[in-house]
N, C-alpha and C. Protein backbone atom coordinates (compact mmCIF):
# COMPACT_ATOMS: atom_id res chain seq x y z
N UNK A 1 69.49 16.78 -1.59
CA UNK A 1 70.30 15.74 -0.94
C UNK A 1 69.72 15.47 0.45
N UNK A 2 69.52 14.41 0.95
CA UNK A 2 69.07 13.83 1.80
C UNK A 2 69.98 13.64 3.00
N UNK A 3 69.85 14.26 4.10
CA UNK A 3 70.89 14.44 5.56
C UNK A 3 70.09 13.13 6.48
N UNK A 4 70.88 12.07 6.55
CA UNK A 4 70.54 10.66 7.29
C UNK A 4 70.22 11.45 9.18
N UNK A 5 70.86 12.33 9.29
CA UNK A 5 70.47 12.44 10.35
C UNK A 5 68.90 13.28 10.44
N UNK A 6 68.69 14.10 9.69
CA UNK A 6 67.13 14.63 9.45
C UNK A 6 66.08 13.12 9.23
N UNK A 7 66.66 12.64 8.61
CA UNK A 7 65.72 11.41 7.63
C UNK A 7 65.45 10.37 8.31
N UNK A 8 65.97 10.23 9.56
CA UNK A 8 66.41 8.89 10.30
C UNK A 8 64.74 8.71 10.32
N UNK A 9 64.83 7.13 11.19
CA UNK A 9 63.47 6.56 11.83
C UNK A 9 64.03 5.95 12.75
N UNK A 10 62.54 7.15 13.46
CA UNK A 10 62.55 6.59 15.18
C UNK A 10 62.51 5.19 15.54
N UNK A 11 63.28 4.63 16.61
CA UNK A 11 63.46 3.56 17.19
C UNK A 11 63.67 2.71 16.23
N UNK A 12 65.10 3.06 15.44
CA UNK A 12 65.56 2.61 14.21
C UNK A 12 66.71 1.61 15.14
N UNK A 13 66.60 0.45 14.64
CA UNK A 13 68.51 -0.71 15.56
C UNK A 13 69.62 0.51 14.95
N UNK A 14 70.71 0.16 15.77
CA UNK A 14 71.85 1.09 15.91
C UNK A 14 72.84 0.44 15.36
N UNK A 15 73.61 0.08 14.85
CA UNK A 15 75.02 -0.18 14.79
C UNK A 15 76.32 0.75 15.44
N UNK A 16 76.68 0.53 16.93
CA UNK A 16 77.75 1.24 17.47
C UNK A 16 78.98 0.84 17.71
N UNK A 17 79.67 1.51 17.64
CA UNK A 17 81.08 1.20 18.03
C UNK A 17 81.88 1.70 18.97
N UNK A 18 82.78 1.40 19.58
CA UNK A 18 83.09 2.48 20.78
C UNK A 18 84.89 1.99 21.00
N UNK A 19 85.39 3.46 20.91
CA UNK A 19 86.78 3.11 21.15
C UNK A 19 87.39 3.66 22.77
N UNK A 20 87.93 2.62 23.15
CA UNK A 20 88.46 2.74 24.15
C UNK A 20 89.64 3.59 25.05
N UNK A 21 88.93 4.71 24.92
CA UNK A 21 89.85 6.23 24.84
C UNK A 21 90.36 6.64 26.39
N UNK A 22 89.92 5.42 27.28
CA UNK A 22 90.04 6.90 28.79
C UNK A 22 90.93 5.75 29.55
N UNK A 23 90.73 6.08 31.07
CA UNK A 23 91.72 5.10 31.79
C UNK A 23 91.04 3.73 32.26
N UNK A 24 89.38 4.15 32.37
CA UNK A 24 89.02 2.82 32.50
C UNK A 24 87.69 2.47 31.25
N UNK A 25 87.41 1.12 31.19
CA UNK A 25 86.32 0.62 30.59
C UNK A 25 85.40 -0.40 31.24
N UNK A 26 84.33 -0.19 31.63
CA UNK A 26 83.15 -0.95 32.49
C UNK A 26 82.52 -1.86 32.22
N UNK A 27 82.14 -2.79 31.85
CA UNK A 27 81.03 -4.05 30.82
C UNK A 27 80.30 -4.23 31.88
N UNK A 28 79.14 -3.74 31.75
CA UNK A 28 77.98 -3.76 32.31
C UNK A 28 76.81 -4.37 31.81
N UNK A 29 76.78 -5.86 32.67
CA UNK A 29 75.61 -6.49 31.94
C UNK A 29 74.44 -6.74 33.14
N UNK A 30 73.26 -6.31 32.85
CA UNK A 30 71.84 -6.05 33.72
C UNK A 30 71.48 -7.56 34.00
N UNK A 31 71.78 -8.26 32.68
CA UNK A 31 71.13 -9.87 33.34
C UNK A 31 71.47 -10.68 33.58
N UNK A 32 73.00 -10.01 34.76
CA UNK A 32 73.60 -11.59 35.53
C UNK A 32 72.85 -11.08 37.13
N UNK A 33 71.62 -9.98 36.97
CA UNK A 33 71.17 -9.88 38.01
C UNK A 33 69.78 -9.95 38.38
N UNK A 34 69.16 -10.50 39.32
CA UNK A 34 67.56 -10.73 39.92
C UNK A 34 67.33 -9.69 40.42
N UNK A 35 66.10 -9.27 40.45
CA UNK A 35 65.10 -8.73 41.38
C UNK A 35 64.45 -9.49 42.58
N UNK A 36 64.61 -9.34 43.98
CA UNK A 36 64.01 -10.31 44.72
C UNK A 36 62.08 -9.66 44.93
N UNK A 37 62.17 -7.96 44.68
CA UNK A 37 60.97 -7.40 44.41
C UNK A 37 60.63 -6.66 43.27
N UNK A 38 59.51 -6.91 42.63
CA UNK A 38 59.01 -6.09 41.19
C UNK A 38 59.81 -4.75 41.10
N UNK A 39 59.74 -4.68 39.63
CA UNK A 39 61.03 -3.48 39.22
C UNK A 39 59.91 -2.35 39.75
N UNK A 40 58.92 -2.26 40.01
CA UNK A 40 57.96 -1.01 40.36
C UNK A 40 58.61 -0.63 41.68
N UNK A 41 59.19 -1.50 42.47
CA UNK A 41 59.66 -0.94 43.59
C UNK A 41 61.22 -0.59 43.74
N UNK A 42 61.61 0.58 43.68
CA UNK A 42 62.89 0.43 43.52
C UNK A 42 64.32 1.03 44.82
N UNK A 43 63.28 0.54 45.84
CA UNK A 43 63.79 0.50 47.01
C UNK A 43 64.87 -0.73 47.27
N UNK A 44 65.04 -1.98 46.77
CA UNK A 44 65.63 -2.92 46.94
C UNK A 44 66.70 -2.66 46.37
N UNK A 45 68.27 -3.20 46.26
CA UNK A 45 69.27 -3.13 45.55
C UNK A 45 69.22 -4.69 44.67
N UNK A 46 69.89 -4.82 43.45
CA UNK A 46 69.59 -5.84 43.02
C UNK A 46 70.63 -6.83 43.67
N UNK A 47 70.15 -8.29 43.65
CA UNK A 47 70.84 -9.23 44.19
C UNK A 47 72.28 -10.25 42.69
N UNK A 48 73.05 -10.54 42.81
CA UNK A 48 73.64 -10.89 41.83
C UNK A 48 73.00 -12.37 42.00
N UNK A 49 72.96 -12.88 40.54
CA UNK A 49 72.60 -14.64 40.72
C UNK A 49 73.78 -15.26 41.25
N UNK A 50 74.93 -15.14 41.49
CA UNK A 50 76.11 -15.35 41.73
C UNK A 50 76.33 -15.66 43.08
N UNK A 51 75.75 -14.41 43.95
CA UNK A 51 75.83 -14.53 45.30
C UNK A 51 74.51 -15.38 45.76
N UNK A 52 73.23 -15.56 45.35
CA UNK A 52 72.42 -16.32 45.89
C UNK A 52 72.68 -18.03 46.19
N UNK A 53 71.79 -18.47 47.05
CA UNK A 53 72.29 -20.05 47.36
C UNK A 53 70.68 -20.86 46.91
């Protein structure tokens, strides 16, 4: 018998689900934000597109 977790393949897509168990929940999305310098430098904080003019 074949154990899916032994058998898997690496950098296989995921199907997840996630239940909302604690007091808070976060939605964190990376690309409502710019870099004003290359991600190699990671001295800068990111800027939101939101706040720029």
């Amino acid at each position: 018998m074949a154990n899916p977790w032994l058998d898997g393949v690496f950098g296989a897509m995921m199907s997840v689900e996630i239940v909302n168990d604690g007091p808070v929940t976060l939605e964190l999305d990376s690309r409502k934000f710019t870099y004003d310098t290359p991600m190699s430098s990671r001295s800068q904080t990111p800027v939101s597109s939101t706040e720029k003019s």
